[in-house]
Protein backbone atom coordinates (compact mmCIF):
# COMPACT_ATOMS: atom_id res chain seq x y z
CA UNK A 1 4.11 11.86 0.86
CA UNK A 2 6.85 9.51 1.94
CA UNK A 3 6.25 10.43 5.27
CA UNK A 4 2.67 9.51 5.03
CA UNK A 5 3.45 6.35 3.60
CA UNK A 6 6.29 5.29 6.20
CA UNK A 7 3.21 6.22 8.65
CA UNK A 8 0.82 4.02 6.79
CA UNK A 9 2.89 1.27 6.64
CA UNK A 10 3.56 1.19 10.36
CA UNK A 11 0.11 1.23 11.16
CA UNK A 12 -0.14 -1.62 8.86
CA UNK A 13 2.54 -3.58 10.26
CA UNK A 14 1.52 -3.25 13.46
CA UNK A 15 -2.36 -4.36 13.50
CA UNK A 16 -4.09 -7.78 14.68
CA UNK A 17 -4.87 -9.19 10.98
CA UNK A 18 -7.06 -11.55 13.25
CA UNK A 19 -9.19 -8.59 14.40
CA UNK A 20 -13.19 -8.72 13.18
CA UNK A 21 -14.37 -5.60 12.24
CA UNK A 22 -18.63 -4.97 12.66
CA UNK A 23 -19.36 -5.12 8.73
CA UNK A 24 -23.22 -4.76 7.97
CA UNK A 25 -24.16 -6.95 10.79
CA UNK A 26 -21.75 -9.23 10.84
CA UNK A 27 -18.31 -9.90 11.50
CA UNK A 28 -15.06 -9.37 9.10
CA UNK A 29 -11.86 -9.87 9.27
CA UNK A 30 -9.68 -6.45 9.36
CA UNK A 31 -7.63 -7.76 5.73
CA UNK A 32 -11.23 -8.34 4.40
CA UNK A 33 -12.19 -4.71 5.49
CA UNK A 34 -9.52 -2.42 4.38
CA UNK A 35 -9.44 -4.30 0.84
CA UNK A 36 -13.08 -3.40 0.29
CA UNK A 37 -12.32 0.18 1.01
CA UNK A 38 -9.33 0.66 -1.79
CA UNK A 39 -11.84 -1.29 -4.33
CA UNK A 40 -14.67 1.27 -3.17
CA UNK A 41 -11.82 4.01 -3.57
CA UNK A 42 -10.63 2.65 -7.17
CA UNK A 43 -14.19 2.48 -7.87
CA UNK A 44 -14.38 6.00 -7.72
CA UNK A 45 -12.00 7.07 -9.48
CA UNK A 46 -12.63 5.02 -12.26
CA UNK A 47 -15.90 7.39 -12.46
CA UNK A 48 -13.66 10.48 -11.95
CA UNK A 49 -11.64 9.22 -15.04
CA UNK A 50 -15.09 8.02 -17.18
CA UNK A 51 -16.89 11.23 -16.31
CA UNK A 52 -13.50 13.45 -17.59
CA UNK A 53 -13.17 11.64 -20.68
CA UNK A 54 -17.20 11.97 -21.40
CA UNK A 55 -17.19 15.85 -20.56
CA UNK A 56 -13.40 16.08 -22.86
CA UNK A 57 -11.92 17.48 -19.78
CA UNK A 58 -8.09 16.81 -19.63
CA UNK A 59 -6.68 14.00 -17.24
CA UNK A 60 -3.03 15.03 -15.38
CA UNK A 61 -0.51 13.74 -16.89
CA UNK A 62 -0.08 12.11 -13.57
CA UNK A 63 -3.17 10.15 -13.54
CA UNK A 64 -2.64 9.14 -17.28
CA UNK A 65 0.66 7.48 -16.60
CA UNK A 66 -0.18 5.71 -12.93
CA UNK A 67 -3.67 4.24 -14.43
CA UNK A 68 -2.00 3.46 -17.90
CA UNK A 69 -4.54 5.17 -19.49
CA UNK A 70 -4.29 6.26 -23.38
CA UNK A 71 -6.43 8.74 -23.77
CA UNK A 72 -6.67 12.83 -23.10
């Protein structure tokens, strides 16, 4: 993993944070971009979580402690 992440932030640290990405027909900057897609990402999870807790299936430890979450 921490060679996935020294790769990530590489990539990171090395883009044009001035570059426009084609969003929906119009133009967005590349910050604007990749932010949307880790809300989408949380977003789903959040359902992952909320669909385990409503069918009492049992969250990893894991998960539990890196959300905070309180439950099962």
């Amino acid at each position: 993993m921490k060679l996935v992440d020294n790769s990530l932030k590489s990539a990171l640290d090395n883009i044009n944070k001035n570059k426009q990405i084609g969003w929906f027909g119009e133009k967005q900057l590349l910050p604007y971009h990749l932010s949307a897609m880790i809300a989408h990402e949380t977003m789903h999870i959040g359902q992952i979580i909320a669909f385990c807790y409503t069918l009492d299936i049992d969250i990893p430890d894991y998960v539990k402690e890196s959300w905070a979450l309180s439950g099962k």
